[in-house]
Protein backbone atom coordinates (compact mmCIF):
# COMPACT_ATOMS: atom_id res chain seq x y z
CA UNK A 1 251.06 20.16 58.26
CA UNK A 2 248.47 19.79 60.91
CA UNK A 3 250.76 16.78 62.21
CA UNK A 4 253.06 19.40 62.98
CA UNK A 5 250.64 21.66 64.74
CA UNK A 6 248.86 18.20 66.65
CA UNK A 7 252.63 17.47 68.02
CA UNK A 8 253.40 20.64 68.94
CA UNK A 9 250.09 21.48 70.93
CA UNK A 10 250.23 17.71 72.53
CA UNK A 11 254.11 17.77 73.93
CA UNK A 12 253.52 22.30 74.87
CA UNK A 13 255.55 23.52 72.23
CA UNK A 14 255.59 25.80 69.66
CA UNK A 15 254.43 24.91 66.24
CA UNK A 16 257.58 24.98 64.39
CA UNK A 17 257.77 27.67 61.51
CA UNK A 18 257.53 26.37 58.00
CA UNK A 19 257.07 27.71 54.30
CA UNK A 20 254.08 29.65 53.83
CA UNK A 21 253.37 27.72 51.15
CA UNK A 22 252.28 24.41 52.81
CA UNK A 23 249.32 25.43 54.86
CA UNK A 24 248.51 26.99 51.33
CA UNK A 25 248.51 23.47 49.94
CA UNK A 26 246.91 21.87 52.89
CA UNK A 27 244.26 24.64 52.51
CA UNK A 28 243.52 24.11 48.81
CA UNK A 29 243.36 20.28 49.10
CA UNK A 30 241.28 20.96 52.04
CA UNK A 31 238.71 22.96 50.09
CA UNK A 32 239.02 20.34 47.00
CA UNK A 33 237.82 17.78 48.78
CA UNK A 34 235.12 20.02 50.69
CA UNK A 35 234.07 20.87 47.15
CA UNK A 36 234.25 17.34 45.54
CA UNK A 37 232.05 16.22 48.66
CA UNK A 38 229.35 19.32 49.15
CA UNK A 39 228.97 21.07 46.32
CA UNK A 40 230.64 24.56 45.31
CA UNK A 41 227.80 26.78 46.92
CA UNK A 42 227.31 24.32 50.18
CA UNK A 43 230.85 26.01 50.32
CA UNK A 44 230.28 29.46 49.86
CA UNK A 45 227.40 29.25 52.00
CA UNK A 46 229.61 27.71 54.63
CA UNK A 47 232.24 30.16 54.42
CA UNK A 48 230.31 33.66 53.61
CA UNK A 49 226.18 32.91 54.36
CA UNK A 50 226.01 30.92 57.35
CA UNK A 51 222.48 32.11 57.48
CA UNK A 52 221.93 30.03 54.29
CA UNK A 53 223.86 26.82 55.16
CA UNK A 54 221.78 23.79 55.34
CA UNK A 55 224.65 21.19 55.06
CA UNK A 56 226.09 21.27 58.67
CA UNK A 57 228.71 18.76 57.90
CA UNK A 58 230.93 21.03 55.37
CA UNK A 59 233.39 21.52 57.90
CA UNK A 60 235.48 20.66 59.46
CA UNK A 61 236.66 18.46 56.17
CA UNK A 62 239.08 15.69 57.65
């Protein structure tokens, strides 16, 4: 999926439209392997508690 959005952006185009369900999937593998590397609450403190992040390499994931 982001292959899609990296060709787009590169050549000025518009990403194409696709199923809503693959940036879904992307998303969830995304966070899998955010999870599998960080921990589950170096996660949630990424995503909701900035404040209370001390792992400053959760994201971006790939």
């Amino acid at each position: 999926m982001s292959e899609f959005d990296d060709l787009a952006v590169s050549t000025g185009q518009t990403r194409p439209t696709t199923d809503p369900l693959g940036p879904a999937i992307v998303i969830e593998i995304c966070i899998d392997i955010a999870r599998h590397r960080h921990g589950d609450w170096n996660i949630l403190y990424a995503l909701a508690r900035a404040e209370r992040s001390t792992d400053t390499s959760v994201f971006p994931v790939l």
